[in-house]
N, C-alpha and C. Protein backbone atom coordinates (compact mmCIF):
# COMPACT_ATOMS: atom_id res chain seq x y z
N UNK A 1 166.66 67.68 -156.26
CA UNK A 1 165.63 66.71 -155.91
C UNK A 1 166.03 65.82 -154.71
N UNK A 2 167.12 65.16 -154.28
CA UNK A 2 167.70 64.52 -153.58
C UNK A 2 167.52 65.46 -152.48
N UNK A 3 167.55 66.92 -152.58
CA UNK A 3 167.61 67.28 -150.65
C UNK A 3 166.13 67.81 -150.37
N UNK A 4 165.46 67.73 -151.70
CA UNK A 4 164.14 67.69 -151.26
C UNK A 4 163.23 66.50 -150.75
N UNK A 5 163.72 65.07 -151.43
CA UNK A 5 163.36 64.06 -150.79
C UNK A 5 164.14 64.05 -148.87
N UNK A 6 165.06 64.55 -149.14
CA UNK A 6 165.64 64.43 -147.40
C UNK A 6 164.69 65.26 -146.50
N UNK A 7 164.38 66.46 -147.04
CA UNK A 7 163.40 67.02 -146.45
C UNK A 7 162.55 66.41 -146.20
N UNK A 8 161.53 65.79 -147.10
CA UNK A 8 160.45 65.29 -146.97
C UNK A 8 160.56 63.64 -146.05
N UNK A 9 161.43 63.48 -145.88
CA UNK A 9 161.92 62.17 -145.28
C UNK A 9 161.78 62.32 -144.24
N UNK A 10 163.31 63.52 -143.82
CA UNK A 10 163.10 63.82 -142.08
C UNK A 10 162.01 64.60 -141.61
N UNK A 11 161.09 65.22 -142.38
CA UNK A 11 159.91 65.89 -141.92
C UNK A 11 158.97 64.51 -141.23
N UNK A 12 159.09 63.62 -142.68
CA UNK A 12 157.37 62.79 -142.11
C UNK A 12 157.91 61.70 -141.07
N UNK A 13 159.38 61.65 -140.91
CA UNK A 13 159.70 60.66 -139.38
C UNK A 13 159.52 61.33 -138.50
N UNK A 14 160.09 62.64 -138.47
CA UNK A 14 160.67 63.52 -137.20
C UNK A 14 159.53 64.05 -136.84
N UNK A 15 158.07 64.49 -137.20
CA UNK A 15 157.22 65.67 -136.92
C UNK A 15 156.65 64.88 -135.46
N UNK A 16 156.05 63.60 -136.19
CA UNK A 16 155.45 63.08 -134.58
C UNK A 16 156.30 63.00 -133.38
N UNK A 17 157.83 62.79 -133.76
CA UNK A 17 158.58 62.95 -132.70
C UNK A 17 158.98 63.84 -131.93
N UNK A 18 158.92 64.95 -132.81
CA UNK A 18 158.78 66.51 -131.89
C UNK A 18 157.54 66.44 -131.34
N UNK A 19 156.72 66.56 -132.14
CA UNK A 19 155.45 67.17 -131.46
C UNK A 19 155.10 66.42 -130.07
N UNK A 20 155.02 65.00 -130.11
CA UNK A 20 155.15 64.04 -128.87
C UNK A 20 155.77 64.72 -127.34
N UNK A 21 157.34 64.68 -127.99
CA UNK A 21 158.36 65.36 -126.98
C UNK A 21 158.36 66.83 -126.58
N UNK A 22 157.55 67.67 -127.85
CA UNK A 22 157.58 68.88 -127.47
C UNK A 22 156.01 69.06 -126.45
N UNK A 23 155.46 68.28 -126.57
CA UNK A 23 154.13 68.58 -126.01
C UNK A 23 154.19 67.76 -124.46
N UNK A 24 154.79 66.58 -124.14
CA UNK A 24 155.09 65.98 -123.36
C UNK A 24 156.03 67.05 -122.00
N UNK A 25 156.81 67.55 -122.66
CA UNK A 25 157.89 68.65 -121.97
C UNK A 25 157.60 70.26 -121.87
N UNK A 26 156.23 70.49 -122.83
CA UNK A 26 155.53 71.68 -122.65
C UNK A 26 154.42 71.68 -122.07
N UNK A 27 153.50 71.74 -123.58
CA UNK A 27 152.26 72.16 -123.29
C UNK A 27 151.52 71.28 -122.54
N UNK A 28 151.72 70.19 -122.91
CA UNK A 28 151.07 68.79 -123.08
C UNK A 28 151.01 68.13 -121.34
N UNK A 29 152.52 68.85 -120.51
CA UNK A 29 152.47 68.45 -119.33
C UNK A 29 152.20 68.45 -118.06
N UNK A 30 151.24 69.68 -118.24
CA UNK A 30 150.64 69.98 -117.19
C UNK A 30 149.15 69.05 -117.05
N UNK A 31 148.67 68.68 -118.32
CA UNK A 31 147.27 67.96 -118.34
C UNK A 31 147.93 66.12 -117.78
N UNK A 32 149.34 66.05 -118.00
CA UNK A 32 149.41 64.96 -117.80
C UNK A 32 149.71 64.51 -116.21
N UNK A 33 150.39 65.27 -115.48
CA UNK A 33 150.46 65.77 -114.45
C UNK A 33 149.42 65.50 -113.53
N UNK A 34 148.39 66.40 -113.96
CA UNK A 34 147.22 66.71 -112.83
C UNK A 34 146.25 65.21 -113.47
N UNK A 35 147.01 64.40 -114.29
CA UNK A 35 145.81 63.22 -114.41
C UNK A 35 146.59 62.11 -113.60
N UNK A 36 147.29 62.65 -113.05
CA UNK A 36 148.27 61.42 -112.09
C UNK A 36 147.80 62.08 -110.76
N UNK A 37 146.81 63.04 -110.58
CA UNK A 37 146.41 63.18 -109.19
C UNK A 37 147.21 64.29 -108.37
N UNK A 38 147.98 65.14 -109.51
CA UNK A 38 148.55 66.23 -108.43
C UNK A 38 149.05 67.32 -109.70
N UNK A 39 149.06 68.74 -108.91
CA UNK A 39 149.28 69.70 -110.16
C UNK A 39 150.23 70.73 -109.26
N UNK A 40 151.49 69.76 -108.77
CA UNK A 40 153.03 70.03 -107.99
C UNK A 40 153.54 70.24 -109.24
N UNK A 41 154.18 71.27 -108.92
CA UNK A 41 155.26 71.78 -110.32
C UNK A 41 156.51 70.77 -109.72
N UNK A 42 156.82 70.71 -108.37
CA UNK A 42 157.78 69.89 -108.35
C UNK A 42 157.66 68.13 -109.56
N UNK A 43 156.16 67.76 -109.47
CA UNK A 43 156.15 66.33 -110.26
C UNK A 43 156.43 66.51 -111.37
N UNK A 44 156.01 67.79 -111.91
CA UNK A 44 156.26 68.33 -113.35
C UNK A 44 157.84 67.68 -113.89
N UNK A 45 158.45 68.48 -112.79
CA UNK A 45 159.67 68.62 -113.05
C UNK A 45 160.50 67.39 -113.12
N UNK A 46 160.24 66.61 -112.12
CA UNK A 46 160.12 64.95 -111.78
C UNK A 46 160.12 64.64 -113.40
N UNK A 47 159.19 64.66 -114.00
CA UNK A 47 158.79 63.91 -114.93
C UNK A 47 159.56 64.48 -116.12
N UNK A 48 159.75 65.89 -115.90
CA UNK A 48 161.12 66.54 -117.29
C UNK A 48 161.93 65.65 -117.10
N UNK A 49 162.68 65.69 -115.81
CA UNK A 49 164.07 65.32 -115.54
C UNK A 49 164.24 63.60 -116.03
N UNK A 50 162.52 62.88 -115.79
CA UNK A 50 162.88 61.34 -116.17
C UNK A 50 163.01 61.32 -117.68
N UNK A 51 162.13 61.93 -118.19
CA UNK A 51 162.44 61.74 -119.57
C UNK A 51 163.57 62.07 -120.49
N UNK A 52 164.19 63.28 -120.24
CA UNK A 52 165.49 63.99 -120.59
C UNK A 52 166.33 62.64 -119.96
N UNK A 53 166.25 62.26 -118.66
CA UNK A 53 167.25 61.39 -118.05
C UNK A 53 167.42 60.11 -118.96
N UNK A 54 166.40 59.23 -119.12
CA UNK A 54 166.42 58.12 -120.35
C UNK A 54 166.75 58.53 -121.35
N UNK A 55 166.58 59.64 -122.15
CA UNK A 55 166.78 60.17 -123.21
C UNK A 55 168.36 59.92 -123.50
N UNK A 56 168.75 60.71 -122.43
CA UNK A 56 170.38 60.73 -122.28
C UNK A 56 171.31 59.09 -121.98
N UNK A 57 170.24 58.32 -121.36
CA UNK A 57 170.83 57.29 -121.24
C UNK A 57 171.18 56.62 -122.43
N UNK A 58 169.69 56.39 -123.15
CA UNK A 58 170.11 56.20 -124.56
C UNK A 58 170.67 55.99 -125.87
N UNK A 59 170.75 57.57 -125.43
CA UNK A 59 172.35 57.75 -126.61
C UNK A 59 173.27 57.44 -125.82
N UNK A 60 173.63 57.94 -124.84
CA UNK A 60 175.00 57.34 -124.83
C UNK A 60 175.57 55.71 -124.00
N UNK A 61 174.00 54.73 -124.09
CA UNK A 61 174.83 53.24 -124.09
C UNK A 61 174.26 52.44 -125.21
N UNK A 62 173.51 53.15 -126.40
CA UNK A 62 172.93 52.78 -127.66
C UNK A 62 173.21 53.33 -128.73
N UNK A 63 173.18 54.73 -128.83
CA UNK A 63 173.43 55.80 -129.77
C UNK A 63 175.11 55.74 -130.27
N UNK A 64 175.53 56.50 -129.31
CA UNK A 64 177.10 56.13 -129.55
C UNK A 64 177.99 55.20 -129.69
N UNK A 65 177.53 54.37 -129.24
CA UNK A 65 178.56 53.08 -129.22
C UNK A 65 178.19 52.26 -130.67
N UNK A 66 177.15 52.03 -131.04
CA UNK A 66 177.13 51.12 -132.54
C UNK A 66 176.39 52.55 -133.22
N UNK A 67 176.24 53.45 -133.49
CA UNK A 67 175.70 54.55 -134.61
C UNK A 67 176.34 54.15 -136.27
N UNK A 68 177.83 54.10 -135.65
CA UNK A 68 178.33 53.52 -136.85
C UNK A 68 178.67 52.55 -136.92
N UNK A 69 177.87 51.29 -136.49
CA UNK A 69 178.37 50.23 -136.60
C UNK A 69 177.23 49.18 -136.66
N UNK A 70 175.97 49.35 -136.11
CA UNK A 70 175.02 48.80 -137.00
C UNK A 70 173.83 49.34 -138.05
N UNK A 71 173.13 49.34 -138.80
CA UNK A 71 172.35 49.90 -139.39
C UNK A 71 171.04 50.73 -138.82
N UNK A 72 171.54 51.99 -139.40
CA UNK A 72 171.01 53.26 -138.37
C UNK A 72 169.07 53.21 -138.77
N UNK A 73 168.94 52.72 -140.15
CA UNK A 73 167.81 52.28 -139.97
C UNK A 73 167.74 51.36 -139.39
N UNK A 74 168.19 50.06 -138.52
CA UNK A 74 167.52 49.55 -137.57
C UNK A 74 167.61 50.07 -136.25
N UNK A 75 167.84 51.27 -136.10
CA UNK A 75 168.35 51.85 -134.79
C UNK A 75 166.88 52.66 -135.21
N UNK A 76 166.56 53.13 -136.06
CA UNK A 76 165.74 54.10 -135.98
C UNK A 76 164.26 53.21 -135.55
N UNK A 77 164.07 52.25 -136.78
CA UNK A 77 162.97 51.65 -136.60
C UNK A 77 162.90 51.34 -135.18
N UNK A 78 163.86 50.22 -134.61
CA UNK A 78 163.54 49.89 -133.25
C UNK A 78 163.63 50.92 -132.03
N UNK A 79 164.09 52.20 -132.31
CA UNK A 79 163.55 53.12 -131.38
C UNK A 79 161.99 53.67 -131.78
N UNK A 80 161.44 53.96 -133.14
CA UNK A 80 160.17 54.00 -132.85
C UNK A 80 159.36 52.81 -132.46
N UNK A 81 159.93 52.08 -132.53
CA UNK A 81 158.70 50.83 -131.85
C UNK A 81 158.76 50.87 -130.58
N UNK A 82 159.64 51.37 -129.67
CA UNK A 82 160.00 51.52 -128.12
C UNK A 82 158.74 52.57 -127.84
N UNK A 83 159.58 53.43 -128.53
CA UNK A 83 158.50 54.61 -128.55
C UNK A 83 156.71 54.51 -128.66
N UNK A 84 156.50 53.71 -129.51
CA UNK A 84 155.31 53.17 -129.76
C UNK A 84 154.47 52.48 -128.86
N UNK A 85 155.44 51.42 -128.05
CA UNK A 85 155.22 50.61 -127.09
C UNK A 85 154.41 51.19 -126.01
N UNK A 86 155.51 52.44 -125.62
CA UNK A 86 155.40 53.40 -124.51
C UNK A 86 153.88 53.89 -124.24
N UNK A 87 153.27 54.56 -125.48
CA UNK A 87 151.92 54.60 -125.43
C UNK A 87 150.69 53.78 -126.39
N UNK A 88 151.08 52.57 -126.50
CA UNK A 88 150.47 51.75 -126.29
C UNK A 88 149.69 51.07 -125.38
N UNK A 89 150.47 51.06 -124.56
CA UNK A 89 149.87 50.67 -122.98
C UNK A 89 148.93 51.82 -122.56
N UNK A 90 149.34 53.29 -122.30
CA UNK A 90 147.98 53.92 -121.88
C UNK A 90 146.80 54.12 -122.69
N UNK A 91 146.74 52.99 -124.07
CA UNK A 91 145.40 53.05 -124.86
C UNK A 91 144.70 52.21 -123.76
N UNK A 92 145.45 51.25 -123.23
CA UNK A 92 143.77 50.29 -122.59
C UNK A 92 143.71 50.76 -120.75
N UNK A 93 145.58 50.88 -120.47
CA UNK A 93 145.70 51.28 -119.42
C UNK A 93 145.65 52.62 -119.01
N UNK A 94 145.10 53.39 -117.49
CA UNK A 94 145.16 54.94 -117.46
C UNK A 94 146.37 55.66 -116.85
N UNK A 95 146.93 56.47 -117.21
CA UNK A 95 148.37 57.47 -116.93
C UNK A 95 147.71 57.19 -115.15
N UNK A 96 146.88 57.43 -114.50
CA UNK A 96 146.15 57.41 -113.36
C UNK A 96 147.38 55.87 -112.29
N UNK A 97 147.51 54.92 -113.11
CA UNK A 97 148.22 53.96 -112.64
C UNK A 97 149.66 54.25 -112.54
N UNK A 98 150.04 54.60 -111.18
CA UNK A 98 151.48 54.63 -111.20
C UNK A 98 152.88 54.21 -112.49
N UNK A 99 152.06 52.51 -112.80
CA UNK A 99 153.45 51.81 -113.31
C UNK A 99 153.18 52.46 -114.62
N UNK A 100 151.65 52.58 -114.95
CA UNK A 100 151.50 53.12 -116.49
C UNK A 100 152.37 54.38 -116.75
N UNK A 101 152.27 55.12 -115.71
CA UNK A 101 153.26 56.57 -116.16
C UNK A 101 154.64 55.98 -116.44
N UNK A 102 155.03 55.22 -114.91
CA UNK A 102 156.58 55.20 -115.10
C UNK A 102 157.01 54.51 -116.48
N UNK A 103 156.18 53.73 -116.92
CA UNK A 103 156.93 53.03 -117.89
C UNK A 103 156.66 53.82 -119.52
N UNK A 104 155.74 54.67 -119.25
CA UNK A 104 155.37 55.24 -120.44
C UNK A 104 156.73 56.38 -120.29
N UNK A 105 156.79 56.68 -119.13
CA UNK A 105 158.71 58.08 -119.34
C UNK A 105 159.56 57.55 -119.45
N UNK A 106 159.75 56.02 -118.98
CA UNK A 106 161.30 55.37 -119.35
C UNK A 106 161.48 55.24 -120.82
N UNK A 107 160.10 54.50 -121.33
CA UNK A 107 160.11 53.73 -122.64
C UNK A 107 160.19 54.81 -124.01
N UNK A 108 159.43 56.01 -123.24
CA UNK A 108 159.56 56.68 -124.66
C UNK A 108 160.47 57.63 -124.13
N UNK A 109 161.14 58.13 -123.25
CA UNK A 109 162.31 58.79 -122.82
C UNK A 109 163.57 57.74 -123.90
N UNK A 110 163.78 56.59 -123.12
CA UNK A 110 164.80 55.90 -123.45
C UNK A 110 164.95 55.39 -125.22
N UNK A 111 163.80 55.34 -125.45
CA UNK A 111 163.49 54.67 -127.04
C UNK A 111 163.90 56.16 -128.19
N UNK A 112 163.31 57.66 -127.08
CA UNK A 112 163.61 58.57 -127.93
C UNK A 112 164.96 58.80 -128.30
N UNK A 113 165.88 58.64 -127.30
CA UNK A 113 167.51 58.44 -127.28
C UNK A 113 168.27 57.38 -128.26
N UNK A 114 167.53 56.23 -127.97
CA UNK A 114 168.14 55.27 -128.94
C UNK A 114 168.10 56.16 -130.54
N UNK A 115 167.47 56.29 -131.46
CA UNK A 115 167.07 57.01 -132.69
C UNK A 115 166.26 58.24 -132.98
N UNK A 116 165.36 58.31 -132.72
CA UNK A 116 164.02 59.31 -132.98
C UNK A 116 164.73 60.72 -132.65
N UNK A 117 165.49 60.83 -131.51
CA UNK A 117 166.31 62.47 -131.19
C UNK A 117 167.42 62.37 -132.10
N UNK A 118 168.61 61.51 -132.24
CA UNK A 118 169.94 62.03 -132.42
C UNK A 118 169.98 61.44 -133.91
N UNK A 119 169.13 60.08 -134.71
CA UNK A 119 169.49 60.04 -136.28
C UNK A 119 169.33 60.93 -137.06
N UNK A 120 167.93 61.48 -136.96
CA UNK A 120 167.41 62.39 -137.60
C UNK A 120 168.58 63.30 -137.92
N UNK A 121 169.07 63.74 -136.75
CA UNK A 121 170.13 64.99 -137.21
C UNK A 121 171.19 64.60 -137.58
N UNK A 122 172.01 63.28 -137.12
CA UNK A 122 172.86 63.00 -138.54
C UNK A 122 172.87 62.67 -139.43
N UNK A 123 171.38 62.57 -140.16
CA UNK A 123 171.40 62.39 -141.53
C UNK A 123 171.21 63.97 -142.14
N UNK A 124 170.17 64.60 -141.42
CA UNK A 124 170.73 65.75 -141.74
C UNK A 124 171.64 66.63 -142.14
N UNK A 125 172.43 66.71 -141.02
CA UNK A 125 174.11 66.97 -141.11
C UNK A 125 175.07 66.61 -142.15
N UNK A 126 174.78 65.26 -142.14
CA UNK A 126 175.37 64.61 -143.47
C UNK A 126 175.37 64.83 -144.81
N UNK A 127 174.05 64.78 -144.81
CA UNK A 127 173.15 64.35 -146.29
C UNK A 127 172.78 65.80 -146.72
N UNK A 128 173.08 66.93 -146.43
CA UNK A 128 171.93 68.27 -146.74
C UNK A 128 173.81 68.50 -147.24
N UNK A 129 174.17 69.11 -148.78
CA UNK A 129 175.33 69.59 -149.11
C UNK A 129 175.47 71.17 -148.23
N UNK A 130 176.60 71.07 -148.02
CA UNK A 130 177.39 71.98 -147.43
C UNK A 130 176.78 73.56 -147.80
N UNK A 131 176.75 73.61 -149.05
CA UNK A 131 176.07 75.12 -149.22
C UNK A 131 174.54 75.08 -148.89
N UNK A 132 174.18 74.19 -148.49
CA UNK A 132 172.67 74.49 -148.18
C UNK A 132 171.92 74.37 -147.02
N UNK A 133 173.52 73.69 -146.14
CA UNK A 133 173.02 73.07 -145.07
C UNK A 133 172.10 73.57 -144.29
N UNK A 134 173.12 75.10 -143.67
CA UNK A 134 172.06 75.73 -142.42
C UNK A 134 170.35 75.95 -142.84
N UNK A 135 170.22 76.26 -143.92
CA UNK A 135 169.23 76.93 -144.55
C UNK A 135 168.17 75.93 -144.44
N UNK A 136 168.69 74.22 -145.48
CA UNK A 136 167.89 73.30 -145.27
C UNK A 136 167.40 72.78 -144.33
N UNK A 137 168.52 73.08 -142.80
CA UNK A 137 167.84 72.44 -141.91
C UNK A 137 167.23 73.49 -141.15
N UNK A 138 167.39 74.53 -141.32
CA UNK A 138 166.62 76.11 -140.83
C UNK A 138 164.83 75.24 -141.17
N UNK A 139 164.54 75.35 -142.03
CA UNK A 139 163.62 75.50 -143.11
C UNK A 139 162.53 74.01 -142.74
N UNK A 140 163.51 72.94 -142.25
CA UNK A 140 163.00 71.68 -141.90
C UNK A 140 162.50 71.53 -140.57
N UNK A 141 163.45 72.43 -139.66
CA UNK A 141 162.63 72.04 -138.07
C UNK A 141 162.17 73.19 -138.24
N UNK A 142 162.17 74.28 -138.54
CA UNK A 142 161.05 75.14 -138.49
C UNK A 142 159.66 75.27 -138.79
N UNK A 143 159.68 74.50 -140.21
CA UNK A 143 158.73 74.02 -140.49
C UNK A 143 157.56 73.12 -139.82
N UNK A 144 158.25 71.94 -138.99
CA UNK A 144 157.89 71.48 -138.33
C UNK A 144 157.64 71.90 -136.84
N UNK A 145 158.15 73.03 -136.47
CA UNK A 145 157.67 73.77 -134.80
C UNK A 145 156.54 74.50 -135.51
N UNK A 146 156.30 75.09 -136.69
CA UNK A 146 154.78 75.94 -136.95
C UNK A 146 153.94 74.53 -137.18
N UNK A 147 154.12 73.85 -137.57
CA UNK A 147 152.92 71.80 -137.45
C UNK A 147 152.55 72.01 -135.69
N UNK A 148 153.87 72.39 -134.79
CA UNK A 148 153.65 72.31 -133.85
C UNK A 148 152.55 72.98 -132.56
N UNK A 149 153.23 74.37 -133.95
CA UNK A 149 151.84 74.88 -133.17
C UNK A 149 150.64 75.21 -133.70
N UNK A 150 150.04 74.76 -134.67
CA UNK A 150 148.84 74.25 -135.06
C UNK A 150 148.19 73.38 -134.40
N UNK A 151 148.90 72.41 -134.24
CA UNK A 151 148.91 71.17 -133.34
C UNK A 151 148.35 71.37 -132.07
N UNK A 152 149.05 72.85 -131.43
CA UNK A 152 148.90 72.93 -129.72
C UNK A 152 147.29 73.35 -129.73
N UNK A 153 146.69 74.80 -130.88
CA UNK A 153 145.55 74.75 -130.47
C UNK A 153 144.44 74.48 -130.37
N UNK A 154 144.61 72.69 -130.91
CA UNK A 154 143.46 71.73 -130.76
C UNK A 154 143.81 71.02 -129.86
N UNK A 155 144.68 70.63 -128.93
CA UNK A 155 144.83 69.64 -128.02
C UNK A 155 144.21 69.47 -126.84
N UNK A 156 143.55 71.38 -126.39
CA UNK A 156 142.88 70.72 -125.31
C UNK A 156 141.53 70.33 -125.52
N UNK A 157 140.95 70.70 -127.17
CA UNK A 157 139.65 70.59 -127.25
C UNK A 157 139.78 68.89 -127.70
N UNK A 158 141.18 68.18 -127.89
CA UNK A 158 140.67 67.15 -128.87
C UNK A 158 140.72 66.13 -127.42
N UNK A 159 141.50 66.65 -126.12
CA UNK A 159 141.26 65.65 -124.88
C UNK A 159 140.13 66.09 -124.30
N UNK A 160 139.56 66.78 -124.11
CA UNK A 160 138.01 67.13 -123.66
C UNK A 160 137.45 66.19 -124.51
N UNK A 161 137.52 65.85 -125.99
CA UNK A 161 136.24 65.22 -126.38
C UNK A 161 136.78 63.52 -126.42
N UNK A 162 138.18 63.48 -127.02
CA UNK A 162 138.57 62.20 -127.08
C UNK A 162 139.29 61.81 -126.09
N UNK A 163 139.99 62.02 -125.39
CA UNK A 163 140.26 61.76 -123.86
C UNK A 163 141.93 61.29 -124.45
N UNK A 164 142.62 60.99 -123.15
CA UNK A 164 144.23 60.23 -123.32
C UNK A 164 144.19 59.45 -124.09
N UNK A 165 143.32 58.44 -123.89
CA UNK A 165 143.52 56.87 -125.00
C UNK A 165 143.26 57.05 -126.20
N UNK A 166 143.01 57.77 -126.69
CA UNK A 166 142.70 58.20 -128.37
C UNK A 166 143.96 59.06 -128.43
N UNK A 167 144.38 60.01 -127.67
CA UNK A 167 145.99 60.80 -128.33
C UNK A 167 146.93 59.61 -127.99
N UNK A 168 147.02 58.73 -127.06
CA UNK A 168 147.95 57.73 -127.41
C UNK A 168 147.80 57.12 -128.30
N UNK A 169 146.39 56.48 -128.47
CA UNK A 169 146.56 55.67 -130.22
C UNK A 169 147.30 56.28 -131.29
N UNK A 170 146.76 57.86 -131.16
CA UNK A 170 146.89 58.13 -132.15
C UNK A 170 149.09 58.74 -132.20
N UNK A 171 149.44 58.99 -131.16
CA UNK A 171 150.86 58.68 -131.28
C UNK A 171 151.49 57.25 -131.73
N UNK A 172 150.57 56.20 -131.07
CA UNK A 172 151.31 54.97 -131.30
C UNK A 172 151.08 54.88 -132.77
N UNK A 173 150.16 55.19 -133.29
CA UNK A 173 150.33 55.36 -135.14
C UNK A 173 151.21 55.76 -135.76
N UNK A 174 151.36 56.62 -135.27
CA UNK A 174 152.44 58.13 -135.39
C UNK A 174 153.99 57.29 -135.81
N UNK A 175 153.86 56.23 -134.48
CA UNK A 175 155.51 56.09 -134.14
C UNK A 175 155.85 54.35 -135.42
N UNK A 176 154.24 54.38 -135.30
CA UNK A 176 154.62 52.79 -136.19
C UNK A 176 155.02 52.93 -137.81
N UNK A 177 154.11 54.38 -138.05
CA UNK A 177 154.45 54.77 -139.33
C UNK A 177 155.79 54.87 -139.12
N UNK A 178 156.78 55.85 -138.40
CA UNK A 178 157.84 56.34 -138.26
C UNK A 178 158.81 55.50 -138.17
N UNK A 179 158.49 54.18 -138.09
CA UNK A 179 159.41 52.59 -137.80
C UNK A 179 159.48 52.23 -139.18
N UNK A 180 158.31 52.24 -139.73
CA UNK A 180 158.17 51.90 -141.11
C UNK A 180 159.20 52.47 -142.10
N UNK A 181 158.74 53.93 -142.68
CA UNK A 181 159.24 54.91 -142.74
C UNK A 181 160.73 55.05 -142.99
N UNK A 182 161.01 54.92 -141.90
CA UNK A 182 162.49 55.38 -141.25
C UNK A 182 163.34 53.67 -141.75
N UNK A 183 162.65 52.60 -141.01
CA UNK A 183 163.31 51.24 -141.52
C UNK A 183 163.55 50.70 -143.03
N UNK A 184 162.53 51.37 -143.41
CA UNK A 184 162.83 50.40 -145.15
C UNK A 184 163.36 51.84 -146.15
N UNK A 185 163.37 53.06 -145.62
CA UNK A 185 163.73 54.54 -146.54
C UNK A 185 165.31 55.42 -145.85
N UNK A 186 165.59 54.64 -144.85
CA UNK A 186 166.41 55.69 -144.00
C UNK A 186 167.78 55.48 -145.09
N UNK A 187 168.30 56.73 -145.16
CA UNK A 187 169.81 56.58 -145.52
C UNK A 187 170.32 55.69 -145.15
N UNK A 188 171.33 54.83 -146.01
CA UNK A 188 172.53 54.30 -145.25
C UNK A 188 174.12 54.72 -145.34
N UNK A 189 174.15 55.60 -144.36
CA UNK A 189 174.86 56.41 -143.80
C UNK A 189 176.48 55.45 -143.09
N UNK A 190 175.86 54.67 -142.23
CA UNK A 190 176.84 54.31 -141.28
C UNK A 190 178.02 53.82 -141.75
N UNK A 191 179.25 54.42 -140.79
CA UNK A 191 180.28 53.47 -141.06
C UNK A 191 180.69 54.25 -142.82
N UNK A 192 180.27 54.81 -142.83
CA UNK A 192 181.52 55.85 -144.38
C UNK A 192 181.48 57.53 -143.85
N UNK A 193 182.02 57.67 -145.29
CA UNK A 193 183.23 59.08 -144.84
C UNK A 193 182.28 59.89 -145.62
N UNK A 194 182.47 61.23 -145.34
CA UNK A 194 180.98 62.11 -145.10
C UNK A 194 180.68 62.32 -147.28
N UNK A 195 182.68 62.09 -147.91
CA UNK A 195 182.42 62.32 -149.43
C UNK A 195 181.63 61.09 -149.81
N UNK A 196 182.11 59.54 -149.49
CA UNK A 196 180.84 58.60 -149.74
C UNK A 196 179.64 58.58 -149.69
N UNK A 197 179.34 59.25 -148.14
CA UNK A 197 177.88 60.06 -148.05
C UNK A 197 177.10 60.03 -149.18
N UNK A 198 177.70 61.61 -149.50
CA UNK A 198 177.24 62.72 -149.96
C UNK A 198 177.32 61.60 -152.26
N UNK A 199 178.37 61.37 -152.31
CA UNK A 199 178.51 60.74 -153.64
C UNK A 199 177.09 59.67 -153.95
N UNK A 200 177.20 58.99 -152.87
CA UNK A 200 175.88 57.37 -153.00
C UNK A 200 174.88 58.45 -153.19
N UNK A 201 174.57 59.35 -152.32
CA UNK A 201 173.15 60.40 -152.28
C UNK A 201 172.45 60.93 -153.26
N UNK A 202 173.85 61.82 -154.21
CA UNK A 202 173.29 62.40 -154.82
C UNK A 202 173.92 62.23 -156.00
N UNK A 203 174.99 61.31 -156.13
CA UNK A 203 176.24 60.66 -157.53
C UNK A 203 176.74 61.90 -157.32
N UNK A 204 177.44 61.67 -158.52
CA UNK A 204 178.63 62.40 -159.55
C UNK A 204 177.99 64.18 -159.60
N UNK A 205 177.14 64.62 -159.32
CA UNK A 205 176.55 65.88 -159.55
C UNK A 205 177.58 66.82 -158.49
């Protein structure tokens, strides 16, 4: 029961966060692209490289340095609220506005780095026992790339009818649940040794 609640844990934080990032860096980026006024594979690429780039910044002047040293649910929560932030702004404002893009790739580039990319998988890692690991986490992001692509083949019919500012709302939902979520349910992991882990998790069994 315990690695089925983990499942169900890192599924309902992590799904909006893939799908976001996977659609942002796939499918999702060519419509975003040509709504900034140009459909240059070079901007494309521009815009991989900013987000991967914050991403990376992230973790390593947030992620790594306190992971184990302050509470990874508040690392998580306050990276989905970054995240949240990010497209918040293009609900009233349009991707069409220069600063609206840039700050929508720093904020949810950089916010994804802080928590939303790298906790998820060490609680994973951690928390899923040793004989079940690969399997459980086989089973968990996989699960969640077929959400993903369910996901892909309504997206262009749901921006034809509801436009950007309704898929940002509806991410910034996404990410507030995922603050929630993640802040008052996340393991507390940090700062012990992987048998403490695993003992608080699941006891004496």
């Amino acid at each position: 029961m315990p690695s089925f609640y983990l499942f169900v844990f890192l599924y309902s934080t992590s799904l909006e966060s893939l799908v976001t990032f996977e659609h942002y860096l796939g499918f999702f980026l060519p419509f975003f692209v040509e709504d900034l006024g140009s459909k240059s594979v070079v901007l494309g690429d521009v815009v991989d490289i900013g987000w991967f780039a914050t991403a990376i910044i992230g973790i390593l002047a947030i992620t790594m340095p306190f992971a184990d040293k302050i509470s990874r649910r508040v690392l998580y929560a306050v990276s989905a609220v970054v995240c949240a932030i990010s497209f918040a702004i293009p609900i009233a404002l349009p991707f069409k506005i220069l600063a609206v893009a840039a700050a929508n790739v720093i904020l949810f580039g950089f916010g994804q780095g802080i928590g939303l990319w790298p906790i998820p998988r060490m609680w994973s890692a951690e928390l899923f026992p040793t004989e079940i690991r690969n399997t459980a986490q086989g089973i968990t992001w996989a699960s969640m790339r077929f959400a993903i692509g369910i996901w892909s083949l309504f997206v262009p019919t749901i921006l034809s009818i509801i436009g950007y500012s309704a898929i940002a709302a509806i991410f910034t939902a996404f990410f507030i649940a995922a603050a929630i979520i993640g802040g008052l349910y996340g393991p507390k992991s940090q700062s012990k040794s992987l048998e403490t882990v695993l003992k608080e998790f699941y006891g004496d069994i």
